[in-house]
PDB file of N, CA and C in Angstrom:
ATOM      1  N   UNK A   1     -10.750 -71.907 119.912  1.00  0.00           N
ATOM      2  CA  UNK A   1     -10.557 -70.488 119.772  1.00  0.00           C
ATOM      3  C   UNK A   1     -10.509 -69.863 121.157  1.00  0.00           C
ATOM      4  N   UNK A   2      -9.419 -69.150 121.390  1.00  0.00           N
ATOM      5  CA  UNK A   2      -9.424 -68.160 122.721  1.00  0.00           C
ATOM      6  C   UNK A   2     -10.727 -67.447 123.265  1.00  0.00           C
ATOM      7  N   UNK A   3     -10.846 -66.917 123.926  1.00  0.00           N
ATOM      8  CA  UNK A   3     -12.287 -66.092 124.396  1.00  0.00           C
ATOM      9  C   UNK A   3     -12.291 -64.913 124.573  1.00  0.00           C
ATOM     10  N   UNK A   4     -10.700 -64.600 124.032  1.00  0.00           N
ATOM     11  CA  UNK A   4     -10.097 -62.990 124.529  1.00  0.00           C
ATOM     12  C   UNK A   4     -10.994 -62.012 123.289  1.00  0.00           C
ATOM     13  N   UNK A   5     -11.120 -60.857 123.587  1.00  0.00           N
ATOM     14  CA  UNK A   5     -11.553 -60.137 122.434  1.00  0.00           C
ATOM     15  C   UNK A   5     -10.575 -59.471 121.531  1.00  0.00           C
ATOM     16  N   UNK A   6     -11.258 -59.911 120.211  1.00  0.00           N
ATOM     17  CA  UNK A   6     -10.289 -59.371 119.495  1.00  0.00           C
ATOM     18  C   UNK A   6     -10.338 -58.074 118.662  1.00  0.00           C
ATOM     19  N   UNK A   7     -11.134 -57.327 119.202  1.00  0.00           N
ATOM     20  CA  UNK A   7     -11.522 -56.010 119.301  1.00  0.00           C
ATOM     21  C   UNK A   7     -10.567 -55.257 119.110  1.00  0.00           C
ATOM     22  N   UNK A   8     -10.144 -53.912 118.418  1.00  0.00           N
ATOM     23  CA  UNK A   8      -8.825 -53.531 118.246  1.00  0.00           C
ATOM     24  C   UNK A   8      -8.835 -52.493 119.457  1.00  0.00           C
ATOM     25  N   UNK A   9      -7.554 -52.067 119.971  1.00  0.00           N
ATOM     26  CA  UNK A   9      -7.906 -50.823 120.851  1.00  0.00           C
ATOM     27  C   UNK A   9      -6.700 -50.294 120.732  1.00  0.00           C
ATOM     28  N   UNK A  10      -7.253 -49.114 121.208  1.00  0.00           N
ATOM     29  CA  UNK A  10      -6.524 -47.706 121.239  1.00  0.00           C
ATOM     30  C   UNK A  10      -5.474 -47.422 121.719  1.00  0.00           C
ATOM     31  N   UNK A  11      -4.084 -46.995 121.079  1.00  0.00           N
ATOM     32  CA  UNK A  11      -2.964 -47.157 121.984  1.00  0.00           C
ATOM     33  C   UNK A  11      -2.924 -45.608 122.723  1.00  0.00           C
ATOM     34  N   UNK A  12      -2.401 -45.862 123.877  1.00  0.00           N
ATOM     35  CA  UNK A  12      -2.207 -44.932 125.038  1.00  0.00           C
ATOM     36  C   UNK A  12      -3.006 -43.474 124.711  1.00  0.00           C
ATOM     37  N   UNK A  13      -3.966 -43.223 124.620  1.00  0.00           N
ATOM     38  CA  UNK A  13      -4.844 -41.768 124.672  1.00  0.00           C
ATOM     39  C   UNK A  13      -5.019 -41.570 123.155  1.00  0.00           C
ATOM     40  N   UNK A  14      -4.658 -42.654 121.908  1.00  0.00           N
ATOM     41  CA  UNK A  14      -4.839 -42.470 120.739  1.00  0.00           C
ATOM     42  C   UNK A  14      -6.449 -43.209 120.551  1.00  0.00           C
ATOM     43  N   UNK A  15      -7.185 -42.360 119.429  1.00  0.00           N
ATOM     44  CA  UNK A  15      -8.569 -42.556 119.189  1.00  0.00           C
ATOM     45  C   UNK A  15      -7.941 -44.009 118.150  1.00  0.00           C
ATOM     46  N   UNK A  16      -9.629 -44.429 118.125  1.00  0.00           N
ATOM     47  CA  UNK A  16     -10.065 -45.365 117.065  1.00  0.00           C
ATOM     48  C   UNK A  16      -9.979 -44.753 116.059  1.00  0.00           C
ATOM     49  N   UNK A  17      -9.938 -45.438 114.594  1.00  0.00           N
ATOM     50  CA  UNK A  17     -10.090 -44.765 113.421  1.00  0.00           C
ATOM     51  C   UNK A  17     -11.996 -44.760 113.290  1.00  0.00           C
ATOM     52  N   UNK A  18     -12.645 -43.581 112.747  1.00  0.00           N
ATOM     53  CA  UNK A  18     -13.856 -43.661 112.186  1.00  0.00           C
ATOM     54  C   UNK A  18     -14.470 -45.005 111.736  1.00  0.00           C
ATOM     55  N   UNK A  19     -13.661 -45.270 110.835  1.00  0.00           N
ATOM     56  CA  UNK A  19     -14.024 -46.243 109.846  1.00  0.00           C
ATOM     57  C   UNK A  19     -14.655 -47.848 110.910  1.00  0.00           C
ATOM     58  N   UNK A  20     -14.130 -47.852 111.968  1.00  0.00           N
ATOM     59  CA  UNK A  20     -14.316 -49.082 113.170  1.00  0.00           C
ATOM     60  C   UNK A  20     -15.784 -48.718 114.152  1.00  0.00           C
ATOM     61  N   UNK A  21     -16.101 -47.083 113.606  1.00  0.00           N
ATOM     62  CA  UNK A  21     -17.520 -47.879 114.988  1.00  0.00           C
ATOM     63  C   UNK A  21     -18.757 -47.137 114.439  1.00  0.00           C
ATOM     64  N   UNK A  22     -19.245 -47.519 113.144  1.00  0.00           N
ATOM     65  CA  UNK A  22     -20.456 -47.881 112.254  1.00  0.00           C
ATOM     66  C   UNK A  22     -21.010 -49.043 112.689  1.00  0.00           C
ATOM     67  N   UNK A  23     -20.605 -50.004 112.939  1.00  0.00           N
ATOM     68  CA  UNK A  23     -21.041 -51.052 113.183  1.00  0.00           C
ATOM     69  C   UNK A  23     -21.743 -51.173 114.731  1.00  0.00           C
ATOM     70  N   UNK A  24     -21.410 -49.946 115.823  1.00  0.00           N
ATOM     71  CA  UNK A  24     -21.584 -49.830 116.977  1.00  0.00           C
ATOM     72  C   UNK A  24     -22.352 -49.233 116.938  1.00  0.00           C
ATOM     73  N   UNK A  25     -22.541 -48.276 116.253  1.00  0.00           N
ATOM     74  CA  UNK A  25     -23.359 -47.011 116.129  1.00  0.00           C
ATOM     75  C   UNK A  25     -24.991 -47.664 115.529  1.00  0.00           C
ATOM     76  N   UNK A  26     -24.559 -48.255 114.964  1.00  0.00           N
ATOM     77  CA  UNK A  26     -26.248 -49.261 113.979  1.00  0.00           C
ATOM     78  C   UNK A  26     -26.443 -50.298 115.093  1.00  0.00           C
ATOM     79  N   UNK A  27     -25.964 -50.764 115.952  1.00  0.00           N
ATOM     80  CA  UNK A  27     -26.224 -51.373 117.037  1.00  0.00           C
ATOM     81  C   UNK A  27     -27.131 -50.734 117.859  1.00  0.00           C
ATOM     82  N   UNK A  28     -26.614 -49.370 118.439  1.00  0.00           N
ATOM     83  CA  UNK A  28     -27.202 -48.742 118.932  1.00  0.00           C
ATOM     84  C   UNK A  28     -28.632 -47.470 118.823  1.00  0.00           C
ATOM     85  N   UNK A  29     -28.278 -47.652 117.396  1.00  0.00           N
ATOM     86  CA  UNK A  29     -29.266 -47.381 117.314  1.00  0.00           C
ATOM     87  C   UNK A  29     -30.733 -47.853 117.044  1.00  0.00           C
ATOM     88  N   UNK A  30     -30.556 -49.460 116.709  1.00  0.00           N
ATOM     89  CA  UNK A  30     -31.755 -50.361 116.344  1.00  0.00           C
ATOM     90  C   UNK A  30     -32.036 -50.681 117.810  1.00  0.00           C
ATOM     91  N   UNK A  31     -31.029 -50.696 118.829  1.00  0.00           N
ATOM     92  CA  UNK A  31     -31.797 -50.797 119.856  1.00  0.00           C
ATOM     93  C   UNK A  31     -32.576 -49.712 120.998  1.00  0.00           C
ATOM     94  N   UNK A  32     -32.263 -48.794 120.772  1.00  0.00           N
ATOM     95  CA  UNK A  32     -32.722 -47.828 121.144  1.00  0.00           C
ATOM     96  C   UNK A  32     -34.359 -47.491 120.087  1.00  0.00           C
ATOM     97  N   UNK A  33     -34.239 -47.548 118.893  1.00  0.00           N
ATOM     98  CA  UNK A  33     -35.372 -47.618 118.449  1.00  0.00           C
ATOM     99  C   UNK A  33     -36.481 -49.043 118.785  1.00  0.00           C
ATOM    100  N   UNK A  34     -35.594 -49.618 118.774  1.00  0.00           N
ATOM    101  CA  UNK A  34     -36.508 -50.790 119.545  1.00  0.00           C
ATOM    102  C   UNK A  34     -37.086 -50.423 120.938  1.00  0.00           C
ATOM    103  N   UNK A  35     -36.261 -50.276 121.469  1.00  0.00           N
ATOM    104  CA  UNK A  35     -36.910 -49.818 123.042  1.00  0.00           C
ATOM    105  C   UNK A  35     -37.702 -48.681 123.336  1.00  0.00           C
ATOM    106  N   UNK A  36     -37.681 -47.578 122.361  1.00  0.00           N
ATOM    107  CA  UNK A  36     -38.231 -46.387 122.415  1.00  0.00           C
ATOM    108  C   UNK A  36     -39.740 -46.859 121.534  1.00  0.00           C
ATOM    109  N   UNK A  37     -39.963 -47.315 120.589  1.00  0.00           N
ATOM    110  CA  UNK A  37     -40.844 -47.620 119.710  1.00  0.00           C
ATOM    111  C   UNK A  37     -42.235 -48.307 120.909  1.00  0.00           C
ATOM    112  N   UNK A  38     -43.340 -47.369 120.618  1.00  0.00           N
ATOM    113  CA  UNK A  38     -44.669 -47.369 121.375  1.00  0.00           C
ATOM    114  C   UNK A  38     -44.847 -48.659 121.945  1.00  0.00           C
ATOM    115  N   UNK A  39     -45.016 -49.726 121.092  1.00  0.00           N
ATOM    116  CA  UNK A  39     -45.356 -51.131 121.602  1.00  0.00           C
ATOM    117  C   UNK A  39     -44.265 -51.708 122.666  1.00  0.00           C
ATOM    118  N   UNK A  40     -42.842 -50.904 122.617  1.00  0.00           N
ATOM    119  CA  UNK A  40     -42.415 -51.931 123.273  1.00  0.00           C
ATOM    120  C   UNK A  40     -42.038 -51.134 124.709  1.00  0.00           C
ATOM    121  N   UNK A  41     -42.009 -49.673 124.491  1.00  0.00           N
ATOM    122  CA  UNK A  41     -42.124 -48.862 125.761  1.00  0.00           C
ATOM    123  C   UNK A  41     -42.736 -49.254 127.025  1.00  0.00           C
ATOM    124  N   UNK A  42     -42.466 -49.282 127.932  1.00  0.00           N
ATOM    125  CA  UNK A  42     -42.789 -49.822 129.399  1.00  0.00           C
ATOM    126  C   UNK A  42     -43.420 -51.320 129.408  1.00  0.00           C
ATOM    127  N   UNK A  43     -42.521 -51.632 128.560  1.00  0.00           N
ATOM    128  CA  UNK A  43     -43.447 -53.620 128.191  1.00  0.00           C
ATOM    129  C   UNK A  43     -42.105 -54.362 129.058  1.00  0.00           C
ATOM    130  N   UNK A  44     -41.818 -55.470 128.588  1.00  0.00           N
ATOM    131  CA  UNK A  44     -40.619 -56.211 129.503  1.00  0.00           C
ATOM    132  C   UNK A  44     -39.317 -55.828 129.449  1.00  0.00           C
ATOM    133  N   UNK A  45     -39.305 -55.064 128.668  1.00  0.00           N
ATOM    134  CA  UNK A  45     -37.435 -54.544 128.290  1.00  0.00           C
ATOM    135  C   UNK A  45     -37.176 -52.808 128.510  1.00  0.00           C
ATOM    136  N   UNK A  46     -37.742 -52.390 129.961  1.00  0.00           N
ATOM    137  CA  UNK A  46     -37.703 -50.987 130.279  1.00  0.00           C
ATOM    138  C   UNK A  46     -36.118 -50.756 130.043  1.00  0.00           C
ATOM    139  N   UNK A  47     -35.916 -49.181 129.584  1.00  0.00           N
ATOM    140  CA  UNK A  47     -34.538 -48.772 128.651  1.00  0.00           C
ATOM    141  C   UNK A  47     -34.374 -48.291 129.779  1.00  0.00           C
ATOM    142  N   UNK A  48     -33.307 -48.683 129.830  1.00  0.00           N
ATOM    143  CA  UNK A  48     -31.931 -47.923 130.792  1.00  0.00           C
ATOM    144  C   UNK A  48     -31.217 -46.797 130.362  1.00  0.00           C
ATOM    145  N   UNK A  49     -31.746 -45.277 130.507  1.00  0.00           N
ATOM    146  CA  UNK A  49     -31.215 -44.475 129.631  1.00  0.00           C
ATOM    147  C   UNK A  49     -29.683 -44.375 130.663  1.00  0.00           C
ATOM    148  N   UNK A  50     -29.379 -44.209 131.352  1.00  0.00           N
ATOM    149  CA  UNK A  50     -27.679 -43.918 131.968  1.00  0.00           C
ATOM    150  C   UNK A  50     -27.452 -44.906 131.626  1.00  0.00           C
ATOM    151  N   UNK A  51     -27.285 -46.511 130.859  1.00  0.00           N
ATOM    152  CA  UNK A  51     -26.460 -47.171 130.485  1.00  0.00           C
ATOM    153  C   UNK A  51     -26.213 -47.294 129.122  1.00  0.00           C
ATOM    154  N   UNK A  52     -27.762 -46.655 128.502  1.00  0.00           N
ATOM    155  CA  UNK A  52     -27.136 -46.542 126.838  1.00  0.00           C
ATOM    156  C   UNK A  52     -27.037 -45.518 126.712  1.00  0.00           C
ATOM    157  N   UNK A  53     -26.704 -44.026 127.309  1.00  0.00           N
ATOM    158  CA  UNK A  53     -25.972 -42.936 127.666  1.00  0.00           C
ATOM    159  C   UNK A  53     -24.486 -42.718 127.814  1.00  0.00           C
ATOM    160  N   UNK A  54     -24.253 -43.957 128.407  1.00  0.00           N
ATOM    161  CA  UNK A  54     -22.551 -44.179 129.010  1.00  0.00           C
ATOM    162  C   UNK A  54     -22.263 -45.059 127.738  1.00  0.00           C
ATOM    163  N   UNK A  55     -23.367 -46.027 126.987  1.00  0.00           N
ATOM    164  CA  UNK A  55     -22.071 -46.074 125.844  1.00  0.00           C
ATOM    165  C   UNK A  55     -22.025 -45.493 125.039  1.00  0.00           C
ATOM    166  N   UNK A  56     -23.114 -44.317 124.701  1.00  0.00           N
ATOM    167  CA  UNK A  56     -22.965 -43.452 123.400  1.00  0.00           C
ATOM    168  C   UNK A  56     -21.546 -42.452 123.589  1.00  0.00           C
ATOM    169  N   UNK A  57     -21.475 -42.279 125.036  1.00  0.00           N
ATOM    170  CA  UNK A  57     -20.210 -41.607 125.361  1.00  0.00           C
ATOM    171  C   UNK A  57     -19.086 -42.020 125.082  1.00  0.00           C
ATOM    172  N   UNK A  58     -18.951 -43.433 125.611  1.00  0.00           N
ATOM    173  CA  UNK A  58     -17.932 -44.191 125.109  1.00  0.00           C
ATOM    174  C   UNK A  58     -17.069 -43.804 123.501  1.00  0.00           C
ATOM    175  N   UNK A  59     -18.348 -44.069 122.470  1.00  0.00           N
ATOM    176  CA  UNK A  59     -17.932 -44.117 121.211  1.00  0.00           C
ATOM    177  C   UNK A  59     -16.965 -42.797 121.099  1.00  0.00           C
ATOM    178  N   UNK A  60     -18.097 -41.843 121.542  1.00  0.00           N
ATOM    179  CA  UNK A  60     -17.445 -40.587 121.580  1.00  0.00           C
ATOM    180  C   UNK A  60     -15.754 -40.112 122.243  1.00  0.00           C
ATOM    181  N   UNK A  61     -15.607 -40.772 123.275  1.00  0.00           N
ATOM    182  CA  UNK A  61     -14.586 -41.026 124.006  1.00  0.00           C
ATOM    183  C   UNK A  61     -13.470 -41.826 123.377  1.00  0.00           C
ATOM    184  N   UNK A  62     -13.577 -43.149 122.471  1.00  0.00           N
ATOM    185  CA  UNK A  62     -12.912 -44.101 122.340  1.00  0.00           C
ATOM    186  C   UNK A  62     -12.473 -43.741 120.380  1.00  0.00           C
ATOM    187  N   UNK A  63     -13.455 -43.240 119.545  1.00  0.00           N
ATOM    188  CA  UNK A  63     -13.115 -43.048 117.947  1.00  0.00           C
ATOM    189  C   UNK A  63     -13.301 -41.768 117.592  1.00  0.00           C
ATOM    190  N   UNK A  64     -12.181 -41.610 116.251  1.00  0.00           N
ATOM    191  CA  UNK A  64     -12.185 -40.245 116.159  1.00  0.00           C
ATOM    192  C   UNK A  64     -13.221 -40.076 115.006  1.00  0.00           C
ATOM    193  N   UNK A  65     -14.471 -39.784 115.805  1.00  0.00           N
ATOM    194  CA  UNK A  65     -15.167 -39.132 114.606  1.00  0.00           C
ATOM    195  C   UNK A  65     -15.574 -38.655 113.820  1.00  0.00           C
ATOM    196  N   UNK A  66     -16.208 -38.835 112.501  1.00  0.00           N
ATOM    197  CA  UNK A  66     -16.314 -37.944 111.269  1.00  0.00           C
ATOM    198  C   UNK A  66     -17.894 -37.159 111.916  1.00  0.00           C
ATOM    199  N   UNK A  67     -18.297 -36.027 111.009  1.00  0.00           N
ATOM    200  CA  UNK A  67     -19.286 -35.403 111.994  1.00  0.00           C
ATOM    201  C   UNK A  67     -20.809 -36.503 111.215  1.00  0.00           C
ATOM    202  N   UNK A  68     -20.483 -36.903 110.452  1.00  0.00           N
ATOM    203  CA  UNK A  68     -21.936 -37.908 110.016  1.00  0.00           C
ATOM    204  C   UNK A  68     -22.057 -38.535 111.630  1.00  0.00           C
ATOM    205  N   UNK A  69     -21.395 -38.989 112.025  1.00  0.00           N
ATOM    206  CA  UNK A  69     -21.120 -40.032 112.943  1.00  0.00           C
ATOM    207  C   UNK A  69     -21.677 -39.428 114.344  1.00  0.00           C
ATOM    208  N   UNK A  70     -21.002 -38.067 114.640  1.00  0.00           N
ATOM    209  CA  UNK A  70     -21.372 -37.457 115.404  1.00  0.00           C
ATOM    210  C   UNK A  70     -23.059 -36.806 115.806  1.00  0.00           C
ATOM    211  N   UNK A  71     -22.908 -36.585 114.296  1.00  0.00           N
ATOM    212  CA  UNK A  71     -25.021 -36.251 114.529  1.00  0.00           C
ATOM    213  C   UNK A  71     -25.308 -37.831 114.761  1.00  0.00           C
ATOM    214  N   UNK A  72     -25.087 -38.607 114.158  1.00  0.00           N
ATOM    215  CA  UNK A  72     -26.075 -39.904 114.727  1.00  0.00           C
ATOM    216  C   UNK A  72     -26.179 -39.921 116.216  1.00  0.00           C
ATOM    217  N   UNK A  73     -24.783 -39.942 116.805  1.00  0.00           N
ATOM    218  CA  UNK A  73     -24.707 -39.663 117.929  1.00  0.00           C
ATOM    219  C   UNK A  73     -25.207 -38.525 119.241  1.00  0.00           C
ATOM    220  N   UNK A  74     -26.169 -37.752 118.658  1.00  0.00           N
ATOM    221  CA  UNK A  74     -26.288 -36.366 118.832  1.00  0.00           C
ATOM    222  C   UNK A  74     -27.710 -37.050 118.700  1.00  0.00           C
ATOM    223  N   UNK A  75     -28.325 -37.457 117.905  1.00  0.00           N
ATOM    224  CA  UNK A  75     -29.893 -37.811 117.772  1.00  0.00           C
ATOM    225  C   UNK A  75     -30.550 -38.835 118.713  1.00  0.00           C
ATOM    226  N   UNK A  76     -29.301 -39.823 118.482  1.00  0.00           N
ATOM    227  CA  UNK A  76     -29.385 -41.124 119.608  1.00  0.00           C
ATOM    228  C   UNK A  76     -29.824 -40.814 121.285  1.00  0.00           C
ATOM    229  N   UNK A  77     -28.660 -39.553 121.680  1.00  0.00           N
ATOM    230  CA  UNK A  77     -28.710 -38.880 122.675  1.00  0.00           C
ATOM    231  C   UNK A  77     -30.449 -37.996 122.934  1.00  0.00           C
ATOM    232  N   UNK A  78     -30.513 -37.247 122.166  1.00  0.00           N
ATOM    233  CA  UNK A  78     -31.699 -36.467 121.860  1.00  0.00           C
ATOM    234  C   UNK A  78     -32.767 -37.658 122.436  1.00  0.00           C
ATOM    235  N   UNK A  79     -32.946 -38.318 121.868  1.00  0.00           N
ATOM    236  CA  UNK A  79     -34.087 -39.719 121.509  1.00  0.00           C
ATOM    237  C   UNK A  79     -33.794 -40.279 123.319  1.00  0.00           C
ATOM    238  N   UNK A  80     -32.905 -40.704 123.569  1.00  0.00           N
ATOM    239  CA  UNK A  80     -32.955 -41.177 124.862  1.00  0.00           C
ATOM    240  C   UNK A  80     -33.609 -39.968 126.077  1.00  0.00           C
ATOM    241  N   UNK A  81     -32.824 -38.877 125.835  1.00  0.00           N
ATOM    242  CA  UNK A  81     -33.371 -37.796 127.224  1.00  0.00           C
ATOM    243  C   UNK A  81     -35.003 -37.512 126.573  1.00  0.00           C
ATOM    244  N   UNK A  82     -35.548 -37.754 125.433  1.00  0.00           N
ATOM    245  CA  UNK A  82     -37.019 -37.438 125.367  1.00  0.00           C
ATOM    246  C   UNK A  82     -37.383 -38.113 125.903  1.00  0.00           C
ATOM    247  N   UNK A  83     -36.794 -39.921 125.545  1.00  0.00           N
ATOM    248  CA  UNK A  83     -37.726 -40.907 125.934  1.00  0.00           C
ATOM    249  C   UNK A  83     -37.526 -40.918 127.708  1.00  0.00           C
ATOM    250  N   UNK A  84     -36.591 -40.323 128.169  1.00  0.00           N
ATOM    251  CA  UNK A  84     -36.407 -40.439 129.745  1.00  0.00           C
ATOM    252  C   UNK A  84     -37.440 -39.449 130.272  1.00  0.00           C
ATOM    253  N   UNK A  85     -37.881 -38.522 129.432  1.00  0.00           N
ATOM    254  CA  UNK A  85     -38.471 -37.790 129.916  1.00  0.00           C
ATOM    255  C   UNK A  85     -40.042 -37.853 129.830  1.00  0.00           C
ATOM    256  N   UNK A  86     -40.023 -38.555 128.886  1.00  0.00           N
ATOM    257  CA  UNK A  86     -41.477 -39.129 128.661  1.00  0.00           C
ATOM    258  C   UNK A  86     -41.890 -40.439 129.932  1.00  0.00           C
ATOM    259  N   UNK A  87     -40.824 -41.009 130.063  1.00  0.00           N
ATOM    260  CA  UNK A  87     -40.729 -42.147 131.327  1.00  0.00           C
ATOM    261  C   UNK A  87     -41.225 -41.514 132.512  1.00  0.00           C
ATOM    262  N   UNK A  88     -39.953 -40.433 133.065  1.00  0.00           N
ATOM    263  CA  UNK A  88     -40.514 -39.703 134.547  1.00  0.00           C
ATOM    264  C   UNK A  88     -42.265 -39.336 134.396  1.00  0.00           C
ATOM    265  N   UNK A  89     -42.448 -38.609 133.085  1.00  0.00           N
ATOM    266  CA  UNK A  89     -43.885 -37.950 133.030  1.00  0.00           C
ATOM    267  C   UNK A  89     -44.600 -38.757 133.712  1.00  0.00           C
ATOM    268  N   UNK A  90     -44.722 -40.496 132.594  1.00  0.00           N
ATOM    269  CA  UNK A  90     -45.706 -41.433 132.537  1.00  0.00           C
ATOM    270  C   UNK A  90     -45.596 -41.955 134.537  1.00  0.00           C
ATOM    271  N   UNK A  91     -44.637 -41.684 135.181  1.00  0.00           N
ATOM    272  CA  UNK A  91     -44.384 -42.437 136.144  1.00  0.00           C
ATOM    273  C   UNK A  91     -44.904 -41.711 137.544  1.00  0.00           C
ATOM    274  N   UNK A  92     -45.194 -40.341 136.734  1.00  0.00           N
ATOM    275  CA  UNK A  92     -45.392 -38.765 138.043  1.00  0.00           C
ATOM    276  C   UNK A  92     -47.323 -39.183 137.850  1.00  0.00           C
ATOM    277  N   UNK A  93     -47.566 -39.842 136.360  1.00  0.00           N
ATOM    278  CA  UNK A  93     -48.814 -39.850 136.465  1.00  0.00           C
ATOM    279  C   UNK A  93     -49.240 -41.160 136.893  1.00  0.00           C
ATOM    280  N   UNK A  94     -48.656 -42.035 136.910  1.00  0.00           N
ATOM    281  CA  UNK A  94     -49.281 -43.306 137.381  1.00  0.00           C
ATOM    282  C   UNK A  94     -49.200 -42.726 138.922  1.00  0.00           C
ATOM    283  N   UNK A  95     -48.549 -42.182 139.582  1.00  0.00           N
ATOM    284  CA  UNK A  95     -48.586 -42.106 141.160  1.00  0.00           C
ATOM    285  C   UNK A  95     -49.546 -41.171 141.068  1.00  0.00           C
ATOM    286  N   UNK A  96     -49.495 -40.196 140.626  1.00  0.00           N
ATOM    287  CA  UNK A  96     -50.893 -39.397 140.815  1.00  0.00           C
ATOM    288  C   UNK A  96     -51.970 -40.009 140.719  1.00  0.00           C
ATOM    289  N   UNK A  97     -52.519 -40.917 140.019  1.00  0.00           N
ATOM    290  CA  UNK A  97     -53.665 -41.952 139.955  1.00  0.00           C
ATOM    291  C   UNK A  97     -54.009 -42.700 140.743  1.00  0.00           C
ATOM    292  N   UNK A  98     -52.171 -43.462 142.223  1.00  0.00           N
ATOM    293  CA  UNK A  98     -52.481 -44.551 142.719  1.00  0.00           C
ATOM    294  C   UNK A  98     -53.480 -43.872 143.575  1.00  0.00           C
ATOM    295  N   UNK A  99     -54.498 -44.916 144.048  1.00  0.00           N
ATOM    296  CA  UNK A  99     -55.685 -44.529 144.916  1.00  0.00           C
ATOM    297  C   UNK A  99     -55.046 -44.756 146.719  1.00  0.00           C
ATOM    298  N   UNK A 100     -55.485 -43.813 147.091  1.00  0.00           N
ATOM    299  CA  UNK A 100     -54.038 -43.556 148.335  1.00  0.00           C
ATOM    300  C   UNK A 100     -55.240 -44.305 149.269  1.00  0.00           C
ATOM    301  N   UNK A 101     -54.265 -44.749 150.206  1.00  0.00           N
ATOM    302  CA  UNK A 101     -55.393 -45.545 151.714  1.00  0.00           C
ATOM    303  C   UNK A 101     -54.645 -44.934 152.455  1.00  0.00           C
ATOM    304  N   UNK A 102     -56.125 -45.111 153.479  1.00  0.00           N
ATOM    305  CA  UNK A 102     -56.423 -44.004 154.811  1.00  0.00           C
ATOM    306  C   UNK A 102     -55.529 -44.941 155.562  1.00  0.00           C
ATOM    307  N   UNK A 103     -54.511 -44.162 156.410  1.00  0.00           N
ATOM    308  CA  UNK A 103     -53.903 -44.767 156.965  1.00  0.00           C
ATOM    309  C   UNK A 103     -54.234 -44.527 158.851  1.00  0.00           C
TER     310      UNK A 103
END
C-alpha cells in the first residue's frame, strides 16, 4: 500500500463537506479532555494550547460547517484559553514560591 494520504481535499479555496470532520472534531476533543482533566494536567503530557489552537482553526478554515459543529468548536476553544490560563496562573505561583538565593 502507498503511504500517500488518502485524505480527501479541497479543490482550489473550496471547503470540505460537513459531513468529513466529525471524526476530527471527536479526536479533538477526547484529547483535549484528556489533557485538561485534573490528573493528567501538568503530569507528562503538558498541552500545547497554540498547537491544538492552530488545528481547531484549521477545521474551521478547511470544512464548511454546520453550526452543531461550530459550537463544539467554540467550547474546545473556550476549554483550551481557560486551561492556558489556569497554566500561566499555576506557573506565576510556583515562581512566587521559588525560595530566591542571596546572590
Amino acid at each position: 500500500m502507498s503511504g500517500t494520504n488518502m485524505q480527501p481535499t479541497a479543490q482550489c479555496g473550496a471547503r470540505l463537506p460537513a459531513s468529513l470532520v466529525d471524526g476530527h472534531l471527536r479526536h479533538l476533543e477526547n484529547v483535549v479532555e484528556y489533557l485538561t482533566r485534573g490528573d493528567a494536567s501538568g503530569g507528562l503530557y503538558p498541552l500545547d494550547h497554540e498547537y491544538w489552537e492552530k488545528r481547531i482553526r484549521a477545521l474551521e478554515e478547511t470544512y464548511e460547517l454546520i453550526a452543531s459543529q461550530r459550537h463544539r468548536l467554540t467550547r474546545l476553544s473556550e476549554r483550551l484559553a481557560s486551561e492556558a490560563q489556569m497554566a500561566q496562573m499555576a506557573q506565576m505561583a510556583r515562581l512566587a514560591l521559588k525560595p530566591r538565593t542571596a546572590a
